[in-house]
C-alpha atoms as a PDB file:
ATOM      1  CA  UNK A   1      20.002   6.232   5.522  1.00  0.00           C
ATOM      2  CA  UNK A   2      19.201   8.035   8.763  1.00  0.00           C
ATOM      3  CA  UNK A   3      16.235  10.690   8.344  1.00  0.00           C
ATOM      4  CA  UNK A   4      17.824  14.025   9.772  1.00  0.00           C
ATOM      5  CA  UNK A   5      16.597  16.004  13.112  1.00  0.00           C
ATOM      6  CA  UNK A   6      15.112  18.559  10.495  1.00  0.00           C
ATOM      7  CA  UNK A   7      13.660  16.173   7.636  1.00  0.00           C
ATOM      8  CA  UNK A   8      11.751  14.610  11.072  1.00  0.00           C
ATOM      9  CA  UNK A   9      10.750  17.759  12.368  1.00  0.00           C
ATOM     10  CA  UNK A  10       9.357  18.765   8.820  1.00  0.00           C
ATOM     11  CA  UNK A  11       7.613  15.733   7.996  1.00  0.00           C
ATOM     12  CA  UNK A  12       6.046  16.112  11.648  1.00  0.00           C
ATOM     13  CA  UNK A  13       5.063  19.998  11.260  1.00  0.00           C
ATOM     14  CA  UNK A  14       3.049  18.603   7.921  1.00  0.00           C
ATOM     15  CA  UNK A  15       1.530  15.935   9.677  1.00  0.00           C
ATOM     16  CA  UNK A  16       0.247  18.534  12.549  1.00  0.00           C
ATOM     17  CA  UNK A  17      -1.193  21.151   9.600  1.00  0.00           C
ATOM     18  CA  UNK A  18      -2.845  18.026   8.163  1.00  0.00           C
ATOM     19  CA  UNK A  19      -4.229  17.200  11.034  1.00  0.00           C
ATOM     20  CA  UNK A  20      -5.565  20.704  11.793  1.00  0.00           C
ATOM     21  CA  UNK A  21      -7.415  20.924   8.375  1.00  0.00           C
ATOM     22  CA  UNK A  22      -5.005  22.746   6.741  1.00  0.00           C
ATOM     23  CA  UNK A  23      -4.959  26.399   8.455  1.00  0.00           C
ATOM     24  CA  UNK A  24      -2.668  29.057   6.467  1.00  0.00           C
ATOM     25  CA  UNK A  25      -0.133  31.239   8.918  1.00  0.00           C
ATOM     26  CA  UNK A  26       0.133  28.762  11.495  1.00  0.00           C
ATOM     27  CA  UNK A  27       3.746  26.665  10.042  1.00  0.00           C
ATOM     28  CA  UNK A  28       5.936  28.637  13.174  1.00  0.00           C
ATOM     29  CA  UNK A  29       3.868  27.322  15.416  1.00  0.00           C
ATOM     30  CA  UNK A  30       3.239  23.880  13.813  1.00  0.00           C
ATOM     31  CA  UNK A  31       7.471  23.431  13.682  1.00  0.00           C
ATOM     32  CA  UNK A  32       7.454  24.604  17.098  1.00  0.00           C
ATOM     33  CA  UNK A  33       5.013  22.066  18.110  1.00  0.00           C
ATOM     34  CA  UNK A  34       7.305  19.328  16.530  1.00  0.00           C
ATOM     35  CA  UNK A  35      10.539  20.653  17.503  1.00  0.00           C
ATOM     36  CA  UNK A  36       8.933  20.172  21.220  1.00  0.00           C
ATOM     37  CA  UNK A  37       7.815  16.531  20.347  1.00  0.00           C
ATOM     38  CA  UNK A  38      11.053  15.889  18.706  1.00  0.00           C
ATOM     39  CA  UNK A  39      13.128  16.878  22.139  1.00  0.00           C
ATOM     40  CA  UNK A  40      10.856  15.050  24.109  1.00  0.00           C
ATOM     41  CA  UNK A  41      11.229  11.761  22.209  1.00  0.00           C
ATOM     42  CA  UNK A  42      14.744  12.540  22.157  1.00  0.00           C
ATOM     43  CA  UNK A  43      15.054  12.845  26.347  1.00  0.00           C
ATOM     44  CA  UNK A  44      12.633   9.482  26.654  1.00  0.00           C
ATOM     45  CA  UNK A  45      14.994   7.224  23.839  1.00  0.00           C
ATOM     46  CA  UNK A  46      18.392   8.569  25.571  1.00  0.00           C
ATOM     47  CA  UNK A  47      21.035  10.341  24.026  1.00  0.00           C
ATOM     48  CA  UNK A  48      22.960   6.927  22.686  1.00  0.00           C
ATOM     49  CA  UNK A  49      19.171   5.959  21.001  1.00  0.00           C
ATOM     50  CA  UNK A  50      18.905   7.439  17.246  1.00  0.00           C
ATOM     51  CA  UNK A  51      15.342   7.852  16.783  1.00  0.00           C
ATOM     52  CA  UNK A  52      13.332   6.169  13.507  1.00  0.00           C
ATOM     53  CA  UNK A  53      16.891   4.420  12.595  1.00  0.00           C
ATOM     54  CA  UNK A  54      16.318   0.554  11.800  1.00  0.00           C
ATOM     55  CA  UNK A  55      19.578  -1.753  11.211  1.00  0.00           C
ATOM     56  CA  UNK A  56      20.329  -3.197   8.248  1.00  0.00           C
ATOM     57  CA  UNK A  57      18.861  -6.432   9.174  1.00  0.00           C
ATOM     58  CA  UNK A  58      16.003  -5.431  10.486  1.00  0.00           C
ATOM     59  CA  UNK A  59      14.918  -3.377   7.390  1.00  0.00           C
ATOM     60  CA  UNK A  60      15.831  -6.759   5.181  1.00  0.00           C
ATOM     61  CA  UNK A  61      13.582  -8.367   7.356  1.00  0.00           C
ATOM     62  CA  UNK A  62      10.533  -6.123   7.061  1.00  0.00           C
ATOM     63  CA  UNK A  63      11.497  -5.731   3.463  1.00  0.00           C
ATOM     64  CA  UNK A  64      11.228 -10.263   3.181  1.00  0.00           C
ATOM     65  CA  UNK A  65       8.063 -10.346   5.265  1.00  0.00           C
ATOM     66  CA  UNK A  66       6.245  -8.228   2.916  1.00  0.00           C
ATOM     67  CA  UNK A  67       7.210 -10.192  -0.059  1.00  0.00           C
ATOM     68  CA  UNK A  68       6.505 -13.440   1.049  1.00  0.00           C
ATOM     69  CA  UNK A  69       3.069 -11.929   2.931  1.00  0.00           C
ATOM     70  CA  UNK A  70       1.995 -10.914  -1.197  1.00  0.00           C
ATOM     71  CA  UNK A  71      -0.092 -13.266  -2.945  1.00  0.00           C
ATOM     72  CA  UNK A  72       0.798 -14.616  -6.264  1.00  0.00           C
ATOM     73  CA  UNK A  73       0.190 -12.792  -9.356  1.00  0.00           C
ATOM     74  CA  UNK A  74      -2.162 -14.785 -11.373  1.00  0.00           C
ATOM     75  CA  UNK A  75      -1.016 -15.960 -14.359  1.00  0.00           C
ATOM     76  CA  UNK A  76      -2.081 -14.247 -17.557  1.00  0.00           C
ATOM     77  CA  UNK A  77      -5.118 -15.485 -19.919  1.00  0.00           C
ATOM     78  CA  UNK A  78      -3.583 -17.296 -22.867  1.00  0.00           C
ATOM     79  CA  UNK A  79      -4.331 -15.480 -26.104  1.00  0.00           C
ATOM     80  CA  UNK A  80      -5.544 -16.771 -29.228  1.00  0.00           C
ATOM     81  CA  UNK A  81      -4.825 -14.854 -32.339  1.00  0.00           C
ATOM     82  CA  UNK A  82      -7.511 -13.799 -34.461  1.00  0.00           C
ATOM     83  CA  UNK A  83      -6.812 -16.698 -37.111  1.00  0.00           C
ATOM     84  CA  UNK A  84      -6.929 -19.322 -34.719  1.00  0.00           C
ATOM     85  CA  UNK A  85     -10.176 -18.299 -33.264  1.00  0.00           C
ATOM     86  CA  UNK A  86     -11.784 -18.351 -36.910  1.00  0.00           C
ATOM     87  CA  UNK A  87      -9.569 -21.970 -37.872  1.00  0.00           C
ATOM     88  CA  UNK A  88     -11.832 -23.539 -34.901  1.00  0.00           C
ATOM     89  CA  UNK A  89     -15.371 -21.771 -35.988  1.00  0.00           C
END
C-alpha cells in the first residue's frame, strides 16, 4: 500500500521535532518544513514518479534477501527429565 502525501508529511514533521530535541509549539512550523521537502522531492521525481512506492516484486525481493541474509536458529538443548537424570547417577 502506497503511504499518503499526508501520512509522509507527518512521519517527516516527527522526524524534524526529533531531530530538534523535542521543542513544544513548534509542529506548524515543523509540517511546514516537510510540506516544503515533500514538494521539492515531488518537482525532482516528476509528476509520473510516486514517491516511497516499491513494486510488488521489488518488496518480495527485499522481503527474500532478508530471510536468507538471517542465520539459523540454533537448535534447542535436549532435555532430560528429572528421572532420567537420577536413573544415570
Amino acid at each position: 500500500m502506497l503511504e499518503s502525501r499526508d501520512e509522509w508529511i507527518k512521519k517527516r514533521a516527527y522526524a524534524i521535532w526529533e531531530e530538534e530535541g523535542y521543542p513544544s509549539g513548534r509542529d506548524a512550523m515543523h509540517w511546514e518544513q516537510a510540506s516544503s521537502e515533500r514538494i521539492a522531492l515531488e518537482k525532482s521525481a516528476g509528476k509520473d514518479v510516486k514517491i516511497g512506492a516499491k513494486s510488488k516484486a521489488k518488496r518480495k525481493a527485499a522481503i527474500v534477501v532478508a530471510i536468507a541474509s538471517e542465520p539459523a536458529p540454533k537448535p534447542a538443548a535436549k532435555l532430560t527429565s528429572k528421572k532420567a537424570a537420577v536413573a544415570k547417577v
